[in-house]
PDB file of N, CA and C in Angstrom:
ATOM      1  N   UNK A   1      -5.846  12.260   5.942  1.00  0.00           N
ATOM      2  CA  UNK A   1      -5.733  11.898   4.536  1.00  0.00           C
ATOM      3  C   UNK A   1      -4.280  11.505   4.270  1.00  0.00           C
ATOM      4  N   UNK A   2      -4.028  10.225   3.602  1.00  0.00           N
ATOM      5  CA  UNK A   2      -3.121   9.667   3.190  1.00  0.00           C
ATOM      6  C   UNK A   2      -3.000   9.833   1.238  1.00  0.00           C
ATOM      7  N   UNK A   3      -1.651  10.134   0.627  1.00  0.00           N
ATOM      8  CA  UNK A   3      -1.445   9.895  -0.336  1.00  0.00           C
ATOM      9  C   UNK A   3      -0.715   8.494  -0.606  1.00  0.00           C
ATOM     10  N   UNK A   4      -1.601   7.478  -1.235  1.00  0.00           N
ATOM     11  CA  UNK A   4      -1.266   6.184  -1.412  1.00  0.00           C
ATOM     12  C   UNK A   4      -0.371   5.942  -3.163  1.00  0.00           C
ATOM     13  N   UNK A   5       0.654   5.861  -3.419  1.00  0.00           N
ATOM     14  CA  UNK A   5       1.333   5.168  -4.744  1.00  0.00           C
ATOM     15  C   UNK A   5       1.235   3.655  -4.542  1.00  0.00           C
ATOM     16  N   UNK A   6       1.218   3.452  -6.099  1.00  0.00           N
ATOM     17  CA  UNK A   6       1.391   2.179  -6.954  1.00  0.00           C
ATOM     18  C   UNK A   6       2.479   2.259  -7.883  1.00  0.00           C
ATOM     19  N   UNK A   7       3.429   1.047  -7.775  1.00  0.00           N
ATOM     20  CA  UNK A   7       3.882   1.423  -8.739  1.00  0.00           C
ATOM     21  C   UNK A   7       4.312   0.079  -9.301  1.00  0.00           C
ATOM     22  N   UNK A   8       4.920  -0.071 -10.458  1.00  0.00           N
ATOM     23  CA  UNK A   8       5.088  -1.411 -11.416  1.00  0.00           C
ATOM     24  C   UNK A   8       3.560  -2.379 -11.308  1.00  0.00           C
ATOM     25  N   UNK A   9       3.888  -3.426 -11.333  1.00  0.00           N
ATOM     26  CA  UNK A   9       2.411  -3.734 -11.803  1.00  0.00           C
ATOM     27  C   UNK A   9       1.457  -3.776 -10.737  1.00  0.00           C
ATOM     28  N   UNK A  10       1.764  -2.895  -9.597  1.00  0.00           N
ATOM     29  CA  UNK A  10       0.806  -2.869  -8.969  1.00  0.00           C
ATOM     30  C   UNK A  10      -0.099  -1.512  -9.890  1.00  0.00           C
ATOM     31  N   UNK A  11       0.673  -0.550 -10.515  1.00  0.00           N
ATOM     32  CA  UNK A  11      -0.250   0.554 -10.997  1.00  0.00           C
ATOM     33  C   UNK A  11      -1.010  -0.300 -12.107  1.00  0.00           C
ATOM     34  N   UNK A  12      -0.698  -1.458 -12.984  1.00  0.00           N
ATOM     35  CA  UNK A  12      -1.353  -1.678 -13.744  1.00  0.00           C
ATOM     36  C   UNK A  12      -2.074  -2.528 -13.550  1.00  0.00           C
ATOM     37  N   UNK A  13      -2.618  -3.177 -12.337  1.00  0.00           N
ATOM     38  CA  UNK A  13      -2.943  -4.055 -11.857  1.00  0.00           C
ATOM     39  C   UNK A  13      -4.696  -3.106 -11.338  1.00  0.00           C
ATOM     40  N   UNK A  14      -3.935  -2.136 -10.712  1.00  0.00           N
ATOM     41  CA  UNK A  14      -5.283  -1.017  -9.852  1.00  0.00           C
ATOM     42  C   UNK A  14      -5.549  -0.269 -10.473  1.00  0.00           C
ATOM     43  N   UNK A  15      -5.071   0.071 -12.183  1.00  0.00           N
ATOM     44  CA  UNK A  15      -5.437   1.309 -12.750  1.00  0.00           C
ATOM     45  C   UNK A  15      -5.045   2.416 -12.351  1.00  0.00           C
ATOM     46  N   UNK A  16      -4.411   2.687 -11.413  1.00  0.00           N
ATOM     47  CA  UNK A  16      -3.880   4.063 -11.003  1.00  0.00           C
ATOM     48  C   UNK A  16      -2.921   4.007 -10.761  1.00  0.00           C
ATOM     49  N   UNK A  17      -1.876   5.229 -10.445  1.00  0.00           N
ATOM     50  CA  UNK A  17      -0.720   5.441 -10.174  1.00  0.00           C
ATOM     51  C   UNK A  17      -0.679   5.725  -8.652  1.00  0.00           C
ATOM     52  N   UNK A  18      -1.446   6.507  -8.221  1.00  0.00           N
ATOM     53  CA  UNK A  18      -2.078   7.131  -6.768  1.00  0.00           C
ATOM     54  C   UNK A  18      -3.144   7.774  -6.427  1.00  0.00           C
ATOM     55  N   UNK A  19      -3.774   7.861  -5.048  1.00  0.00           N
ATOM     56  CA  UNK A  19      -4.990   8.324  -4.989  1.00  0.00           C
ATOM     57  C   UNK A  19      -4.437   9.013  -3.461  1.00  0.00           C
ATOM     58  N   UNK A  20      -5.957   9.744  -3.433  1.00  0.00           N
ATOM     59  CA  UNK A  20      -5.496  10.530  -1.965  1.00  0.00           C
ATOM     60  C   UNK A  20      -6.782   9.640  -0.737  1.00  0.00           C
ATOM     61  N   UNK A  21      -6.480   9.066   0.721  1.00  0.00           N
ATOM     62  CA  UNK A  21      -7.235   7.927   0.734  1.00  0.00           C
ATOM     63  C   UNK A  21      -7.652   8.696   2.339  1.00  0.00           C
ATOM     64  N   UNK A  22      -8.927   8.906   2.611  1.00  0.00           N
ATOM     65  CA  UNK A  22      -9.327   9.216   4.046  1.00  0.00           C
ATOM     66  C   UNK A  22      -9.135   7.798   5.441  1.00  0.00           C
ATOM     67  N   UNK A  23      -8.252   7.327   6.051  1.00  0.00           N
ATOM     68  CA  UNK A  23      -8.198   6.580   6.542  1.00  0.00           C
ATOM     69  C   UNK A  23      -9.496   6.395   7.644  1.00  0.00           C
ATOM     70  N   UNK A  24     -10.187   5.269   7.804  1.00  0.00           N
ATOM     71  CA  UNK A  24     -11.167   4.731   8.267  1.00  0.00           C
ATOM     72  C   UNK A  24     -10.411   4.999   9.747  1.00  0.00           C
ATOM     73  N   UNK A  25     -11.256   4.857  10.849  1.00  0.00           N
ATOM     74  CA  UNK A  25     -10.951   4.765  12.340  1.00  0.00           C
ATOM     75  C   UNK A  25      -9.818   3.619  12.866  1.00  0.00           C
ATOM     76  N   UNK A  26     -10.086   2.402  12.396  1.00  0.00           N
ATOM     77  CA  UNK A  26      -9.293   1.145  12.526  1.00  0.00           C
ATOM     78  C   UNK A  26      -8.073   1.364  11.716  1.00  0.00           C
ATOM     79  N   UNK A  27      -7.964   2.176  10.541  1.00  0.00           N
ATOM     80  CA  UNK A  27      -6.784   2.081   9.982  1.00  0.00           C
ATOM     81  C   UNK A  27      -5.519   2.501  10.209  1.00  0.00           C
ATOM     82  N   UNK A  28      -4.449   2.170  11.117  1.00  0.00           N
ATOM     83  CA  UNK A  28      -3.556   3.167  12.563  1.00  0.00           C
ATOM     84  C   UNK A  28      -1.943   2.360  12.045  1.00  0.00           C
ATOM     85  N   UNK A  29      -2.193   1.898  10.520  1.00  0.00           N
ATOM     86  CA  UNK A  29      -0.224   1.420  10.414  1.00  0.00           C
ATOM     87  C   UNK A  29      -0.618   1.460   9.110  1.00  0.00           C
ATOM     88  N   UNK A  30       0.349   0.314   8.785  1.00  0.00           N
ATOM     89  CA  UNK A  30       0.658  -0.227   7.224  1.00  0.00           C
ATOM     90  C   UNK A  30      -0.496  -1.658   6.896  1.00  0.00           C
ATOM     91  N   UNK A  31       0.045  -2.212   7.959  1.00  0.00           N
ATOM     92  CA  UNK A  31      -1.156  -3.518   7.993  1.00  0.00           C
ATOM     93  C   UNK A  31      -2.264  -3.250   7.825  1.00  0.00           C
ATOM     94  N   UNK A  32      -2.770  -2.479   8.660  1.00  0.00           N
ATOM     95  CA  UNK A  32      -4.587  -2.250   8.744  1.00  0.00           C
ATOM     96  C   UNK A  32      -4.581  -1.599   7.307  1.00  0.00           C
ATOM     97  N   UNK A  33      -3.764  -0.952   6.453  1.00  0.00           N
ATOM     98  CA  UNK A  33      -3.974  -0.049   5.225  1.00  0.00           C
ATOM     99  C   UNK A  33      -4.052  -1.335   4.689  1.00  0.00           C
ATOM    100  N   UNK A  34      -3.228  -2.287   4.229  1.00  0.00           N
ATOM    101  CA  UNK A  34      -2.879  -3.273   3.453  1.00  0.00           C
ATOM    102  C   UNK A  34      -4.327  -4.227   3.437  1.00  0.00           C
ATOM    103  N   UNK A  35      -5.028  -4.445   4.694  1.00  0.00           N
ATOM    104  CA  UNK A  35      -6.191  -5.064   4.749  1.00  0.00           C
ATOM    105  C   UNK A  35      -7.331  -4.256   4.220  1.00  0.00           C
ATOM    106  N   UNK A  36      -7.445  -2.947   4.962  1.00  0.00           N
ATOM    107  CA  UNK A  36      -8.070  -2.200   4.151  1.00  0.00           C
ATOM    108  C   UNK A  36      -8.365  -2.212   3.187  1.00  0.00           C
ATOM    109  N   UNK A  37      -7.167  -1.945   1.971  1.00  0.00           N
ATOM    110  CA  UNK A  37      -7.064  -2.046   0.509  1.00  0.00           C
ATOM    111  C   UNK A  37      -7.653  -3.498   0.227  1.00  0.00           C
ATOM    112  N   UNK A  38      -7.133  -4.708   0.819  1.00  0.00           N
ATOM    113  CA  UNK A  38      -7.580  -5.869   0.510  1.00  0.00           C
ATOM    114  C   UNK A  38      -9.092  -6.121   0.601  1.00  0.00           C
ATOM    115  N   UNK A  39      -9.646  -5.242   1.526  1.00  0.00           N
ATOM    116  CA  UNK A  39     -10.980  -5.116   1.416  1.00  0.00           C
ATOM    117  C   UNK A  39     -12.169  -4.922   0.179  1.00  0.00           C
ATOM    118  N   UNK A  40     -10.849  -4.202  -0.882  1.00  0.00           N
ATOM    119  CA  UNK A  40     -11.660  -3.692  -1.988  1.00  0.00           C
ATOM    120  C   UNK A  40     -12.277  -4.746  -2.556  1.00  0.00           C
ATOM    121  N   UNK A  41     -11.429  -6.068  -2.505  1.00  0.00           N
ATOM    122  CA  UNK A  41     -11.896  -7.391  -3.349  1.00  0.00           C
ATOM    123  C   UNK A  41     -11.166  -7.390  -4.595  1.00  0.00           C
ATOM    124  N   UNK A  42     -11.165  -8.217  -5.426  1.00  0.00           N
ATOM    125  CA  UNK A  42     -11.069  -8.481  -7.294  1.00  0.00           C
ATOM    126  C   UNK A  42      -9.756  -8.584  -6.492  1.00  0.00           C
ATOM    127  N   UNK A  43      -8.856  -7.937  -7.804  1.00  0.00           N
ATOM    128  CA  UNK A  43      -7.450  -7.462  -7.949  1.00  0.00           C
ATOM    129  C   UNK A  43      -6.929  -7.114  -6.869  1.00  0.00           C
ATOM    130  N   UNK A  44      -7.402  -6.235  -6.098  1.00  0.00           N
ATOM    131  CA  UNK A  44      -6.780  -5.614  -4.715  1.00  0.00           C
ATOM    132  C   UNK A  44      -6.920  -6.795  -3.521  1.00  0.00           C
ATOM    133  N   UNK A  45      -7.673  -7.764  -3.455  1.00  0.00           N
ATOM    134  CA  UNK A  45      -7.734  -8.548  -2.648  1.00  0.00           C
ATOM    135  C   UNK A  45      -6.063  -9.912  -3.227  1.00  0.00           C
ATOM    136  N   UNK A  46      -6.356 -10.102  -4.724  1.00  0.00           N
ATOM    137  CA  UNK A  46      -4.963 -10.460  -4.992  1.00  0.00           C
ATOM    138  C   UNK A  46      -3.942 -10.061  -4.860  1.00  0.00           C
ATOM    139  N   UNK A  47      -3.742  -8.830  -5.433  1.00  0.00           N
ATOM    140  CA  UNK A  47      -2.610  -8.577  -5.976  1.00  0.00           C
ATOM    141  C   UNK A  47      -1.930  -8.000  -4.260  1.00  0.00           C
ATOM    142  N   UNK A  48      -2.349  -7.920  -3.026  1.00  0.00           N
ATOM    143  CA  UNK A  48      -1.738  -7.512  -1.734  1.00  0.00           C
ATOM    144  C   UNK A  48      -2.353  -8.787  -0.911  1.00  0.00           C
ATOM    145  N   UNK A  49      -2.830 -10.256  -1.494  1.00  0.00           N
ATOM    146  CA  UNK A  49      -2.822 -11.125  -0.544  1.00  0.00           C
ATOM    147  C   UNK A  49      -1.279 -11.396   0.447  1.00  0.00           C
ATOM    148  N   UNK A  50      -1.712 -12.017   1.628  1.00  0.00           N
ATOM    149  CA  UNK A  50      -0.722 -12.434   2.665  1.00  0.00           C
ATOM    150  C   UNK A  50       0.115 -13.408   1.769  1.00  0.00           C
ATOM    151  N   UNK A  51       1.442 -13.353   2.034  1.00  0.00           N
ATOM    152  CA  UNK A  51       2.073 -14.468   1.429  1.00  0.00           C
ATOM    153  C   UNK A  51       2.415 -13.544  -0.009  1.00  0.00           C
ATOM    154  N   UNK A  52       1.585 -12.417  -0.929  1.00  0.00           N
ATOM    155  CA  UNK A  52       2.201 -12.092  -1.907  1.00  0.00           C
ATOM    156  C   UNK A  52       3.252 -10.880  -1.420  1.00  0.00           C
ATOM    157  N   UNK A  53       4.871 -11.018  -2.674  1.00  0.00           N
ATOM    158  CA  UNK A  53       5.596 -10.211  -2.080  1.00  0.00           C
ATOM    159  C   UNK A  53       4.918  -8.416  -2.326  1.00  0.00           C
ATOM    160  N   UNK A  54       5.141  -7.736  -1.507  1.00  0.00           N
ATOM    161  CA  UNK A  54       5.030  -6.415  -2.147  1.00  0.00           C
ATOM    162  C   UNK A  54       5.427  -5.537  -0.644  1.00  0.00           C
ATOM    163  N   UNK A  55       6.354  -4.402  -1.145  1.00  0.00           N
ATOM    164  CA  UNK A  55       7.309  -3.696  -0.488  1.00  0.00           C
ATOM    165  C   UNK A  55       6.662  -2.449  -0.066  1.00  0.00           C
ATOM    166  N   UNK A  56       6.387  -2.053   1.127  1.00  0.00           N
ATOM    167  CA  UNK A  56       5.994  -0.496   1.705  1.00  0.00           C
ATOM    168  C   UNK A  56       6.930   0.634   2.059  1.00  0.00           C
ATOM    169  N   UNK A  57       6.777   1.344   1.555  1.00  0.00           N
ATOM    170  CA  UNK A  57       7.886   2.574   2.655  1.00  0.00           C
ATOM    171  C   UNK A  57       6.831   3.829   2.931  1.00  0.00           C
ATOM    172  N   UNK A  58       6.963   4.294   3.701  1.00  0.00           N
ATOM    173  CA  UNK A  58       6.238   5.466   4.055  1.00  0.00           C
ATOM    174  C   UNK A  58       7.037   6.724   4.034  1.00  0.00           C
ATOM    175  N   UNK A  59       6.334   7.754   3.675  1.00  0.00           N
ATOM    176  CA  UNK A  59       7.289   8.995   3.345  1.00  0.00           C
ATOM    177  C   UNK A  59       8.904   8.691   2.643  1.00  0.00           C
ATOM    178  N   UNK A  60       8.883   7.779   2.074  1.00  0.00           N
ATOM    179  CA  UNK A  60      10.142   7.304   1.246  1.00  0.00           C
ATOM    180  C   UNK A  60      11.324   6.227   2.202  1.00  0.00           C
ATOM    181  N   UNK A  61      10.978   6.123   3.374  1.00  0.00           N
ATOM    182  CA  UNK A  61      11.410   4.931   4.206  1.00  0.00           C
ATOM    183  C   UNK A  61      11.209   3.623   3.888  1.00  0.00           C
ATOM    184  N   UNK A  62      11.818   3.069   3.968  1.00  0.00           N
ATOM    185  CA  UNK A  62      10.969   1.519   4.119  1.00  0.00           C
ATOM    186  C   UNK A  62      10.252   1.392   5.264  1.00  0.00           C
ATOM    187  N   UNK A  63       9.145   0.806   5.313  1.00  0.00           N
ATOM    188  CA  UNK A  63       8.470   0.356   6.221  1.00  0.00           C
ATOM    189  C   UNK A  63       8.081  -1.170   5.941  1.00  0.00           C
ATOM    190  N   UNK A  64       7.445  -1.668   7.406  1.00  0.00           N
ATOM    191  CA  UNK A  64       6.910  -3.095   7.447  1.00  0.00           C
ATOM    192  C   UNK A  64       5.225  -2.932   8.027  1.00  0.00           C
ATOM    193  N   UNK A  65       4.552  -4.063   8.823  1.00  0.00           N
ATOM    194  CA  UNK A  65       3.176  -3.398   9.084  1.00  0.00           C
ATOM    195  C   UNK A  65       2.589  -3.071  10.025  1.00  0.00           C
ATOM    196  N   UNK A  66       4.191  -2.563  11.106  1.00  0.00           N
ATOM    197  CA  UNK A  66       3.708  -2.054  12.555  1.00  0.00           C
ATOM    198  C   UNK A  66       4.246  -0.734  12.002  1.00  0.00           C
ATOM    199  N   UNK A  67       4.696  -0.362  11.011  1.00  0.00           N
ATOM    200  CA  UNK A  67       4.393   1.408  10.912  1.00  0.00           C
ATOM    201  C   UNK A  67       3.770   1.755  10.749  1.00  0.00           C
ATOM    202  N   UNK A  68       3.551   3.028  11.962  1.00  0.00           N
ATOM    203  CA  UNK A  68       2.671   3.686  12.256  1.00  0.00           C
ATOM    204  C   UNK A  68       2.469   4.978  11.090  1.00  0.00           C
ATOM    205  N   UNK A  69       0.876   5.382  11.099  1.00  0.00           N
ATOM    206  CA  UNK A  69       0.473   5.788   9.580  1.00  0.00           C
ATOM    207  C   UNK A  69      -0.105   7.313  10.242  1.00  0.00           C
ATOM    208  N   UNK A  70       0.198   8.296   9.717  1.00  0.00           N
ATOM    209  CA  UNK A  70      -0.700   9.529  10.167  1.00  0.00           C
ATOM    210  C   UNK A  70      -0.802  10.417   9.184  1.00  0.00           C
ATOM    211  N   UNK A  71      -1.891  10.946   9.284  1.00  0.00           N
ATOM    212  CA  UNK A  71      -2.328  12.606   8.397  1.00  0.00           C
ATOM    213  C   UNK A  71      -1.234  12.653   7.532  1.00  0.00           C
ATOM    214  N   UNK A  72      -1.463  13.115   6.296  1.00  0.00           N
ATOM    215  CA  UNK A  72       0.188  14.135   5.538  1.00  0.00           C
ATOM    216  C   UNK A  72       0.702  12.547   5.011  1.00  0.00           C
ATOM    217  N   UNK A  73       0.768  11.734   5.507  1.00  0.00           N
ATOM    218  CA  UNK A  73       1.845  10.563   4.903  1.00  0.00           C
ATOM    219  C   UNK A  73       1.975  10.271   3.452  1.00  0.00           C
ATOM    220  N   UNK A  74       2.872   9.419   3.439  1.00  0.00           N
ATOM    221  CA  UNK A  74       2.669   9.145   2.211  1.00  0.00           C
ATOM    222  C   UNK A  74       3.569   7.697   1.412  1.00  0.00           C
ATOM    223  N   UNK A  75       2.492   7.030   1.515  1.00  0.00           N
ATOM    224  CA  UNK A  75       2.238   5.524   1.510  1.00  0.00           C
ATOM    225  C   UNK A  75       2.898   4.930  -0.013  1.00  0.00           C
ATOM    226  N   UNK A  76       3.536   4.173  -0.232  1.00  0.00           N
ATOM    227  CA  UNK A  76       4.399   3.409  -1.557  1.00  0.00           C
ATOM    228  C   UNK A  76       4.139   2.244  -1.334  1.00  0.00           C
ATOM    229  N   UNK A  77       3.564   1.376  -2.324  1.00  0.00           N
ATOM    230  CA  UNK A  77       3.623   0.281  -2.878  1.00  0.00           C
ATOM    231  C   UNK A  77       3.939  -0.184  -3.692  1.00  0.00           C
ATOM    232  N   UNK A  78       4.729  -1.305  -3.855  1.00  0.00           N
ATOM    233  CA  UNK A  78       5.639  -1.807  -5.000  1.00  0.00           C
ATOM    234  C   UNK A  78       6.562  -3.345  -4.767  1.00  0.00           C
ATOM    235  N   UNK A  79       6.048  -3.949  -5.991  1.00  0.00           N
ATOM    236  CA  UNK A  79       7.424  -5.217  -5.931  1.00  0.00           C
ATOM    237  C   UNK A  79       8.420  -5.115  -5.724  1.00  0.00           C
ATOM    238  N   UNK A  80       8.785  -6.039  -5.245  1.00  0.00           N
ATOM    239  CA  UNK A  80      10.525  -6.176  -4.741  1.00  0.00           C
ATOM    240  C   UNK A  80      11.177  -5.976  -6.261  1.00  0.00           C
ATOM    241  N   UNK A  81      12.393  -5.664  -5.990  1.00  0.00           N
ATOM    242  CA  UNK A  81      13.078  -5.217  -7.356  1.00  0.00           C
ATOM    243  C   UNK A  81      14.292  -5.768  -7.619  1.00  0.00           C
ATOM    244  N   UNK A  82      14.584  -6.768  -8.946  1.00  0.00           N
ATOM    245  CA  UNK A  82      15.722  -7.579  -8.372  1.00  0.00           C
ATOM    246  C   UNK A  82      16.699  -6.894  -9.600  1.00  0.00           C
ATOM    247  N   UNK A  83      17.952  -6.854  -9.517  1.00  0.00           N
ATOM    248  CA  UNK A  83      19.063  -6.494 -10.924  1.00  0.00           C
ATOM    249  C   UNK A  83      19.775  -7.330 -11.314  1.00  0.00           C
ATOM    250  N   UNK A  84      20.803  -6.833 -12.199  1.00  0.00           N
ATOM    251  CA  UNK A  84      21.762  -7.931 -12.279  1.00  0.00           C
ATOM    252  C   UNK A  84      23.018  -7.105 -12.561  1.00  0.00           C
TER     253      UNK A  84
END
């Protein structure tokens, strides 16, 4: 079991802030999660298409989508964040 966040308009995009997510057999990084999720369809198939930006870190790291994903983790999603 993975704890998955949303945050900026991805939470308002999915309705949630976070969920707690049983990873499927195939699901073994960030990528396979990201397809996964894209699996849901509607919104989730948009709002994490290839080509759209959106930023992962795992356990508060950054990550990309050869990190590797296990039990306990805990998965962040979110737009890039720009200042001034």
């Amino acid at each position: 079991m993975v704890k998955v966040l949303y945050f900026a308009r991805l939470r308002e995009a999915f309705g949630r802030s976070e969920e707690q997510v049983q990873l499927p057999q195939p699901v073994t990084d960030v990528a396979s999660l990201t397809q996964w999720l894209r699996g849901r369809g509607g919104v989730w198939e948009s709002e994490l298409a290839p080509g759209k930006t959106v930023r992962v870190a795992v356990n508060q790291a950054m990550a990309d989508g050869g990190s590797a994903l296990h039990d306990g983790d805990e998965v962040a999603f979110f737009p890039p964040v720009t200042g001034g």
